[in-house]
PDB file of N, CA and C in Angstrom:
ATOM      1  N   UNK A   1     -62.124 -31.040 -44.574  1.00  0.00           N
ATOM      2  CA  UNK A   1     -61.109 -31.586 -43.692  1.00  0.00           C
ATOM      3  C   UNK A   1     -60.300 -32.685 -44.393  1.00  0.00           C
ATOM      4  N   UNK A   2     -61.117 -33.628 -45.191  1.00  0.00           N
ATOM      5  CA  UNK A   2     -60.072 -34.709 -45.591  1.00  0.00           C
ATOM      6  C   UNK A   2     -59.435 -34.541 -46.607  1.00  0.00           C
ATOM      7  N   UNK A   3     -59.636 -32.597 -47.651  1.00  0.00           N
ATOM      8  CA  UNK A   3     -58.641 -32.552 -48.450  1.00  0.00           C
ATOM      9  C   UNK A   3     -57.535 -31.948 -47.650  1.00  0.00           C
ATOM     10  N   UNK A   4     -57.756 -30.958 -46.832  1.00  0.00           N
ATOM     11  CA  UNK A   4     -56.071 -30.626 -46.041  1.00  0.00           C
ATOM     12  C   UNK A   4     -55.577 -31.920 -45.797  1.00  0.00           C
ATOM     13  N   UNK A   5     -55.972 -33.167 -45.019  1.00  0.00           N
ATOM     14  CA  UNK A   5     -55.216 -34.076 -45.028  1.00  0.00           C
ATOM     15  C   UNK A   5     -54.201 -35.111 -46.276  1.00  0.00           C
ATOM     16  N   UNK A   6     -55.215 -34.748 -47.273  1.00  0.00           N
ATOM     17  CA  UNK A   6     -54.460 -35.297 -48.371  1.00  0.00           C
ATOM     18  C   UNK A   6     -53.330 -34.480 -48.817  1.00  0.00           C
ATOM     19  N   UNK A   7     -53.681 -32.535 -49.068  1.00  0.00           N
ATOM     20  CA  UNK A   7     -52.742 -32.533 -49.040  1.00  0.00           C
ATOM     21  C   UNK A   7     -51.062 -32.488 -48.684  1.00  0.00           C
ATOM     22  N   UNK A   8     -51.970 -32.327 -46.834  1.00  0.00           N
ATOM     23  CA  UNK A   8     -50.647 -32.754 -46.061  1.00  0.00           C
ATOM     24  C   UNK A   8     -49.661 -33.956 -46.373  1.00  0.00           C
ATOM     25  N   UNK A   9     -50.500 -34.671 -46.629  1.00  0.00           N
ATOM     26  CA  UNK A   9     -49.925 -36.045 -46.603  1.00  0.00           C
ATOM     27  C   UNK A   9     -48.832 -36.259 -48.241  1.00  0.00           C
ATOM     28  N   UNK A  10     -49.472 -35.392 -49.194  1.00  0.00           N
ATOM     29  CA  UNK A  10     -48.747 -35.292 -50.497  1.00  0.00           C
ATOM     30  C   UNK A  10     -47.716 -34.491 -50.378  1.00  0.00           C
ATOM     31  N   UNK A  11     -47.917 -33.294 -49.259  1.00  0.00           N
ATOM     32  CA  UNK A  11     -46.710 -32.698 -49.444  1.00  0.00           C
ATOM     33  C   UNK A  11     -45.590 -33.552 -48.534  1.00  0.00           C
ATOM     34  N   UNK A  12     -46.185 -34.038 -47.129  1.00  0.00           N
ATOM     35  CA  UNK A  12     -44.946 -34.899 -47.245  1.00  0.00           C
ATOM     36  C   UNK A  12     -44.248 -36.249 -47.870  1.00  0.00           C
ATOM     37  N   UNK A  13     -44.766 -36.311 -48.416  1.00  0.00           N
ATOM     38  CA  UNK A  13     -44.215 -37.445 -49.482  1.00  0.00           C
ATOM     39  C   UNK A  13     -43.304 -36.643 -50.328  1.00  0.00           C
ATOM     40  N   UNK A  14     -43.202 -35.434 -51.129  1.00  0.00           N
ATOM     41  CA  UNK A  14     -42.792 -34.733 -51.685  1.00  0.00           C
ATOM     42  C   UNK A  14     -41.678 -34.176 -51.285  1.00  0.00           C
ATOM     43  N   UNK A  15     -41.865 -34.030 -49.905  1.00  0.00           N
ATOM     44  CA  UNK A  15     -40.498 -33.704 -49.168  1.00  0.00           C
ATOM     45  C   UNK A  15     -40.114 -34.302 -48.966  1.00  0.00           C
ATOM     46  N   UNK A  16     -40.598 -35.768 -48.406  1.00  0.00           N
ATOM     47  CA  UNK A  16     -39.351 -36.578 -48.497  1.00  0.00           C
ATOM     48  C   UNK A  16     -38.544 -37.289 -49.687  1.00  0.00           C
ATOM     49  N   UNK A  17     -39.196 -36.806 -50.661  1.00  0.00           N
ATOM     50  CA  UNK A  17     -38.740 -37.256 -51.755  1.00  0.00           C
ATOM     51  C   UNK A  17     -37.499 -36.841 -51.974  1.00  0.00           C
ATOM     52  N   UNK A  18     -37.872 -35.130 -51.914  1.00  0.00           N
ATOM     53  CA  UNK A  18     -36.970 -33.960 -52.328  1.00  0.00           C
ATOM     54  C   UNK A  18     -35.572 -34.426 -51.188  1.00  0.00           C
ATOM     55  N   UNK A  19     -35.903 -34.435 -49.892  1.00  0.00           N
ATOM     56  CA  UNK A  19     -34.784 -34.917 -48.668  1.00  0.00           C
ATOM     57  C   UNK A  19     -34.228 -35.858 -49.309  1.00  0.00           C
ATOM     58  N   UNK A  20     -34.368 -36.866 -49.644  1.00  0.00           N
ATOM     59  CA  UNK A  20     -33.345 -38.061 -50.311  1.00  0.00           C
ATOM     60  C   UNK A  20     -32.579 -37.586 -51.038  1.00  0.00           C
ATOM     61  N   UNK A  21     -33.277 -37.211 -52.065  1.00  0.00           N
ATOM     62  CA  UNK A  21     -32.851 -37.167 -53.482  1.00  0.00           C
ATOM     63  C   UNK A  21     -31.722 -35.833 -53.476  1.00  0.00           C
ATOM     64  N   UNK A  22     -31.855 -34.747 -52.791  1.00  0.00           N
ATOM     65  CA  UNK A  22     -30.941 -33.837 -52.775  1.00  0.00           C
ATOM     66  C   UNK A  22     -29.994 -33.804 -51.511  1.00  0.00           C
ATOM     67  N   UNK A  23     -30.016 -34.902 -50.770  1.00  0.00           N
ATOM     68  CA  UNK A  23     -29.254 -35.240 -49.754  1.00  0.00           C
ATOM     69  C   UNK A  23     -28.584 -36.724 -49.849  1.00  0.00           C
ATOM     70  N   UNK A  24     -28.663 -37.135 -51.248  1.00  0.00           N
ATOM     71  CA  UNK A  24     -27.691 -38.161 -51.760  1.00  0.00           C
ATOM     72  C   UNK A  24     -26.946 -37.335 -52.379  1.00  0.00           C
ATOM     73  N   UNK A  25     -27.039 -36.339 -53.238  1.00  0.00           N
ATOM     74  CA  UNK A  25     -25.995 -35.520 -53.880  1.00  0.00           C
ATOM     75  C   UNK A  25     -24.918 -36.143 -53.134  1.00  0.00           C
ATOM     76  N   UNK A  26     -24.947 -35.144 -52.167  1.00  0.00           N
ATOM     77  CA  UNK A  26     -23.748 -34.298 -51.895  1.00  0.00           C
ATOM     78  C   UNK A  26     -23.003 -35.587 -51.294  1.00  0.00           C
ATOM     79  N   UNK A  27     -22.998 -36.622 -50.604  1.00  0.00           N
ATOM     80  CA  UNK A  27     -22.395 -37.624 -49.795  1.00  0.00           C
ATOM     81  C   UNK A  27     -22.047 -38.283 -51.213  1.00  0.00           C
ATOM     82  N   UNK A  28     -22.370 -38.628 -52.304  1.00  0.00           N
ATOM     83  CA  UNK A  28     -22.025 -39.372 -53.589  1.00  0.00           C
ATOM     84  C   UNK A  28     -21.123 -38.366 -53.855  1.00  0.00           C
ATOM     85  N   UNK A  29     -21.252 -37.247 -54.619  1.00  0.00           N
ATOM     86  CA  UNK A  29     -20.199 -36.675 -54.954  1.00  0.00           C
ATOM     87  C   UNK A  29     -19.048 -36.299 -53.659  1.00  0.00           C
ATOM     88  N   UNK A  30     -18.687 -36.591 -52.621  1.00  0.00           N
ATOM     89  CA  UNK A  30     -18.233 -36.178 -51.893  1.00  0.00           C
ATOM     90  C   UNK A  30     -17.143 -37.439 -51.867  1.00  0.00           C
ATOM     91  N   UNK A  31     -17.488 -38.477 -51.274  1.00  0.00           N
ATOM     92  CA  UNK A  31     -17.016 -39.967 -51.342  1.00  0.00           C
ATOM     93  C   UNK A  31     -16.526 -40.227 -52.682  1.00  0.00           C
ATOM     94  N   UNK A  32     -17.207 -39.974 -53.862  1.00  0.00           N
ATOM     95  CA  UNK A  32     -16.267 -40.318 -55.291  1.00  0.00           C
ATOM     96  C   UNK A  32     -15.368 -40.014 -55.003  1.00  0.00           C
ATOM     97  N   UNK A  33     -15.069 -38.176 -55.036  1.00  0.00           N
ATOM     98  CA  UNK A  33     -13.575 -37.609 -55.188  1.00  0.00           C
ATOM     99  C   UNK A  33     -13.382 -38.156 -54.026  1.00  0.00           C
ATOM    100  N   UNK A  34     -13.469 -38.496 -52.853  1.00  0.00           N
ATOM    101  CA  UNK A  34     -12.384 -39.281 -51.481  1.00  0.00           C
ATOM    102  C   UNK A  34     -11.902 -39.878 -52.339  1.00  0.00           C
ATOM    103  N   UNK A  35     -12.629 -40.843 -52.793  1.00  0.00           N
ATOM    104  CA  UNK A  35     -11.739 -42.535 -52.927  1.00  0.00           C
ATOM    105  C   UNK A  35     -11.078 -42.246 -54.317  1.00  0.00           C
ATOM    106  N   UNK A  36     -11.055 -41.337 -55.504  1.00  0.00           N
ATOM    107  CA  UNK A  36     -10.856 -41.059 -56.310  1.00  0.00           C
ATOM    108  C   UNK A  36      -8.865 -41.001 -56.159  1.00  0.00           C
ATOM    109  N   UNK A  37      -8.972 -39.725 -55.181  1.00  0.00           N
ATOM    110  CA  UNK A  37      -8.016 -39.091 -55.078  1.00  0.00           C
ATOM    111  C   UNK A  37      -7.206 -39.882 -53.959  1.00  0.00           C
ATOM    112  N   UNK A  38      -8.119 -40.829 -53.353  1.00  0.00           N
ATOM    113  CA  UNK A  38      -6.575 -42.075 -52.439  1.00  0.00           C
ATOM    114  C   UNK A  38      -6.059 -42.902 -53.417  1.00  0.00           C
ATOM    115  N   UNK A  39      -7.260 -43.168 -54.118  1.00  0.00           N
ATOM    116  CA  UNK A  39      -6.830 -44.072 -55.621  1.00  0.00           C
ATOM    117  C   UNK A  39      -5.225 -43.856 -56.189  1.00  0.00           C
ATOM    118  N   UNK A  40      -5.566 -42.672 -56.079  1.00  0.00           N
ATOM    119  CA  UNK A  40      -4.711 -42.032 -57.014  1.00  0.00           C
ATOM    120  C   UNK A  40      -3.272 -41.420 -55.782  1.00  0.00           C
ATOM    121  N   UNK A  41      -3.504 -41.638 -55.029  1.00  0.00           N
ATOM    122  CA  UNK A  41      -2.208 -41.190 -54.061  1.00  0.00           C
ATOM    123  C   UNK A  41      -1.249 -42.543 -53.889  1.00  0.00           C
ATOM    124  N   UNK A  42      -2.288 -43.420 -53.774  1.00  0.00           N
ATOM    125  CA  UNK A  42      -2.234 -44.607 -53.597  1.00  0.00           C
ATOM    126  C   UNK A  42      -1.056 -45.365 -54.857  1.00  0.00           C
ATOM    127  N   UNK A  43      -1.471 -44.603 -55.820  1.00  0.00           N
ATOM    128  CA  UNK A  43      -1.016 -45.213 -57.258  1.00  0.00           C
ATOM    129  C   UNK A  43       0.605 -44.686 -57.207  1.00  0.00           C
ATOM    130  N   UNK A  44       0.405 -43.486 -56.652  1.00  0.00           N
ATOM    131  CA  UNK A  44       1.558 -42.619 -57.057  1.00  0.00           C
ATOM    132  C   UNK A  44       2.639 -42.788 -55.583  1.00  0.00           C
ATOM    133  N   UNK A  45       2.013 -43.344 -54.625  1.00  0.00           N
ATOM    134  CA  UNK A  45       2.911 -43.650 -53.570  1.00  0.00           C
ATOM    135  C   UNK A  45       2.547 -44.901 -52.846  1.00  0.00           C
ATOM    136  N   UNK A  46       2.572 -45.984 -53.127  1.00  0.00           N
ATOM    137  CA  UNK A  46       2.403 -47.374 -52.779  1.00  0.00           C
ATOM    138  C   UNK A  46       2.710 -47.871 -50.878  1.00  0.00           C
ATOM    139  N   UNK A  47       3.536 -46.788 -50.755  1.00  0.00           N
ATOM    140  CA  UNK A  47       4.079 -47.370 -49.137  1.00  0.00           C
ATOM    141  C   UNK A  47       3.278 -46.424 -48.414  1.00  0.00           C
ATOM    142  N   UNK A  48       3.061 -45.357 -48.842  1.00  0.00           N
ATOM    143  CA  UNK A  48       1.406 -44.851 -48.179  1.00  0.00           C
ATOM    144  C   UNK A  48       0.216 -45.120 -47.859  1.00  0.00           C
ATOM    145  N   UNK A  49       0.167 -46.425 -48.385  1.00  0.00           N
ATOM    146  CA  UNK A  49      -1.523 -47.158 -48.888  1.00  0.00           C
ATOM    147  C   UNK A  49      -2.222 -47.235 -47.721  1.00  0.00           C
ATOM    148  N   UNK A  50      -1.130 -47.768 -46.381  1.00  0.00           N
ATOM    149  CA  UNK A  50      -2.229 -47.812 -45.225  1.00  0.00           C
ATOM    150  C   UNK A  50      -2.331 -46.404 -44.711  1.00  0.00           C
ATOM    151  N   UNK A  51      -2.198 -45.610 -44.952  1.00  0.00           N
ATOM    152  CA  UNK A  51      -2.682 -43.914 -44.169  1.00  0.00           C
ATOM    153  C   UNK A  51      -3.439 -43.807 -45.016  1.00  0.00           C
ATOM    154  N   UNK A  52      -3.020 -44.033 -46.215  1.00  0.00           N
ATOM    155  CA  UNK A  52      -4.103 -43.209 -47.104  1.00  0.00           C
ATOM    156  C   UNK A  52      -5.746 -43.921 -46.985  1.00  0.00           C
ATOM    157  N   UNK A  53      -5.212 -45.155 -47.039  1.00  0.00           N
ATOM    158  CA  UNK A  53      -7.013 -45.989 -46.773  1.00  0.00           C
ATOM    159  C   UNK A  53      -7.156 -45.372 -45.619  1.00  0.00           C
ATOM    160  N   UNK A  54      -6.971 -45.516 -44.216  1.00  0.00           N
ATOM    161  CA  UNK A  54      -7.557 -44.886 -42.792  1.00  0.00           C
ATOM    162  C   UNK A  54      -8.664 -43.805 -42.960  1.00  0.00           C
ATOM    163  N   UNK A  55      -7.146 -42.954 -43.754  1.00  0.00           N
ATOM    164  CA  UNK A  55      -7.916 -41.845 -43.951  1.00  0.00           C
ATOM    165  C   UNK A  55      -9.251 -41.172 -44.869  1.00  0.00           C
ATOM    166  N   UNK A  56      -9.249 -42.377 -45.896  1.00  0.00           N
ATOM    167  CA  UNK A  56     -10.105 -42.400 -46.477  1.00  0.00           C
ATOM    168  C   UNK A  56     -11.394 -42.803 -46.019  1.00  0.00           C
ATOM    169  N   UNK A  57     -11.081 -43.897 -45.349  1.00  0.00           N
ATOM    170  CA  UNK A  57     -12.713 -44.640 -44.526  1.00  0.00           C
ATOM    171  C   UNK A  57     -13.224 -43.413 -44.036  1.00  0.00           C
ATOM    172  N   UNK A  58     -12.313 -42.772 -43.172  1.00  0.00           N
ATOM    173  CA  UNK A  58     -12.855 -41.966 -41.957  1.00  0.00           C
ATOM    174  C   UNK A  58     -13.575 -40.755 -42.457  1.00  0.00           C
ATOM    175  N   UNK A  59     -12.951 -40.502 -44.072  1.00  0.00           N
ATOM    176  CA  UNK A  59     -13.632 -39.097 -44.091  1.00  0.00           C
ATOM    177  C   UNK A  59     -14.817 -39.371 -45.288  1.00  0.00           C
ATOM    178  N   UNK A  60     -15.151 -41.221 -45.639  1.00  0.00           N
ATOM    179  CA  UNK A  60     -16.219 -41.384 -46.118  1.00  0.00           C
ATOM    180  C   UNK A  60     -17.766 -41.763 -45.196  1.00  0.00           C
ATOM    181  N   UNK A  61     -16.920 -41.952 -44.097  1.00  0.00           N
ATOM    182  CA  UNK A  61     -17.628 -42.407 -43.011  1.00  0.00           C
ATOM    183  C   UNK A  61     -18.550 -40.836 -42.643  1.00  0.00           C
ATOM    184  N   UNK A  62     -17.918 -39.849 -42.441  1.00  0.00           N
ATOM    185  CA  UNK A  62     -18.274 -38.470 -41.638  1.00  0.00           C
ATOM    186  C   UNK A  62     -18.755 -37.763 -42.957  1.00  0.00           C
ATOM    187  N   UNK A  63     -18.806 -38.216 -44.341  1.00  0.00           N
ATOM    188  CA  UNK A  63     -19.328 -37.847 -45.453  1.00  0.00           C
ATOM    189  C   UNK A  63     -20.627 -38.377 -45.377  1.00  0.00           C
ATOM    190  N   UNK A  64     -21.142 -39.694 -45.091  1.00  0.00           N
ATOM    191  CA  UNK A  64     -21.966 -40.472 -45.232  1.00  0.00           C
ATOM    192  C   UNK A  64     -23.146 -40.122 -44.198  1.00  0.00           C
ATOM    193  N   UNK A  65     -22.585 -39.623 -42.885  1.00  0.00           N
ATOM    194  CA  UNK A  65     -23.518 -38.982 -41.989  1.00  0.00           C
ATOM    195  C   UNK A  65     -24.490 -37.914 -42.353  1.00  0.00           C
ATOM    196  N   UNK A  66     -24.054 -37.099 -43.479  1.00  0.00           N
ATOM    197  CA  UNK A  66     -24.881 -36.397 -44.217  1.00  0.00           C
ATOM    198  C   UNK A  66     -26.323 -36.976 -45.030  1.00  0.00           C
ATOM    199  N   UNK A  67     -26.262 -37.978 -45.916  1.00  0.00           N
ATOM    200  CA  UNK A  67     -26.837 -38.543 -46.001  1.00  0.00           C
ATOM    201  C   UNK A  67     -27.772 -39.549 -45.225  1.00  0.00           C
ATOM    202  N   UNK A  68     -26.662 -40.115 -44.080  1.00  0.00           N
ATOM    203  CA  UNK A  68     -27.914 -40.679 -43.122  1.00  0.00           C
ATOM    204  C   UNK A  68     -29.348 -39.723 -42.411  1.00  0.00           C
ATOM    205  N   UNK A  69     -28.717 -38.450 -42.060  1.00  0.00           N
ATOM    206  CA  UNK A  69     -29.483 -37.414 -41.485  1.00  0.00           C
ATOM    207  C   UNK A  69     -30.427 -37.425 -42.884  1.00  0.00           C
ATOM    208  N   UNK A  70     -30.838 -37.329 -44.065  1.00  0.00           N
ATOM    209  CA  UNK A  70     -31.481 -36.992 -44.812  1.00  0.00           C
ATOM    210  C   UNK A  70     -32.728 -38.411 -44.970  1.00  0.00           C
ATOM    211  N   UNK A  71     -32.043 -39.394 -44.354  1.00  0.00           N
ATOM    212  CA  UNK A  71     -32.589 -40.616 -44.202  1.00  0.00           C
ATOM    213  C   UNK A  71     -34.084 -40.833 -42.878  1.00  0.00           C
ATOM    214  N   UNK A  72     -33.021 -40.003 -42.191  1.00  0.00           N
ATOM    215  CA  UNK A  72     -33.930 -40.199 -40.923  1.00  0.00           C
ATOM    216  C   UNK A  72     -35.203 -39.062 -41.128  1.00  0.00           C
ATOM    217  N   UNK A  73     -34.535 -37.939 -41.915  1.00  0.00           N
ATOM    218  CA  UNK A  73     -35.830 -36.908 -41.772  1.00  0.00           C
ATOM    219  C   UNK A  73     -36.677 -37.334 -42.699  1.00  0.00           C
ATOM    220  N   UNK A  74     -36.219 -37.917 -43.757  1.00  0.00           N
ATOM    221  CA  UNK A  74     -37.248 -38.590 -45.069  1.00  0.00           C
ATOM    222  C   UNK A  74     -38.079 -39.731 -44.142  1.00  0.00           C
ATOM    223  N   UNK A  75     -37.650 -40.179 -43.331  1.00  0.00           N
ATOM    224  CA  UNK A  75     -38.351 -41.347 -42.932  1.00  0.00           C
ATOM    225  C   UNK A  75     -39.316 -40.275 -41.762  1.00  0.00           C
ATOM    226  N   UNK A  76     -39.119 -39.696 -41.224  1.00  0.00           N
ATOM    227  CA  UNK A  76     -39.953 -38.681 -40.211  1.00  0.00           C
ATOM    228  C   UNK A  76     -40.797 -38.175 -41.241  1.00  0.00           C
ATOM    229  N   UNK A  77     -40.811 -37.484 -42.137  1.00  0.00           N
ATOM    230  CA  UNK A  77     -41.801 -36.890 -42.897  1.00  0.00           C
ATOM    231  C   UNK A  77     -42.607 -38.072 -42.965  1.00  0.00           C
ATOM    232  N   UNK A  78     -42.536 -39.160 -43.518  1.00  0.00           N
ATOM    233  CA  UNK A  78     -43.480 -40.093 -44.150  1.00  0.00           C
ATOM    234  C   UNK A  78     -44.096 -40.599 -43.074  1.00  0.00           C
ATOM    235  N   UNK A  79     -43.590 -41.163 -42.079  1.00  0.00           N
ATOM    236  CA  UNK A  79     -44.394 -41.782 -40.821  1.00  0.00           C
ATOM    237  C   UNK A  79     -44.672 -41.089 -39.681  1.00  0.00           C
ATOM    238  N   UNK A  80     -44.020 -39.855 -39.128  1.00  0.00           N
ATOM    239  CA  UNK A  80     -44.749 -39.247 -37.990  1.00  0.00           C
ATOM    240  C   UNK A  80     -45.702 -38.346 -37.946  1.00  0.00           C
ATOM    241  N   UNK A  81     -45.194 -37.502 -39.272  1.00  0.00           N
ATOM    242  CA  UNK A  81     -45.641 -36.123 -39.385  1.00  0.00           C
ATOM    243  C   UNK A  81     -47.097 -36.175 -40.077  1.00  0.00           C
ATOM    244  N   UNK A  82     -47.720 -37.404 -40.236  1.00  0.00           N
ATOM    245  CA  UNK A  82     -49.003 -37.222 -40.930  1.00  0.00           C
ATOM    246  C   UNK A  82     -49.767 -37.293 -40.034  1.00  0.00           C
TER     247      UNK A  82
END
């Protein structure tokens, strides 16, 4: 009995490892190119700057939700599920 528990308990650690780590990807690379490419709109059209920031928050903001969800299940693996 107390090795199934161990290795329950290793595999979720493992998953939540894996949940972070491959659910920061995508919100990092996602948010670079945002702000990359307002950067750069920004550069190339100066009287745009306030749409272009708005629009930028908003779609780093709804980028970032991805990652929070990977947060909450990493944190569920480690503390409920054992």
């Amino acid at each position: 009995m107390e090795l199934t528990t161990a290795i329950v308990k290793a595999a979720c650690a493992l998953g939540a490892g894996l949940c972070m780590g491959i659910g920061a990807i995508g919100p990092a690379i996602g948010e670079g190119n945002a702000v990359g490419k307002a950067l750069e709109g920004m550069a190339r059209q100066p009287e745009s700057t306030s749409n272009l920031r708005t629009n930028m928050l908003i779609g780093c903001a709804v980028a970032e939700t991805t990652g929070i969800y990977s947060l909450v299940i990493a944190l569920l693996l480690l503390f409920v599920f054992q």
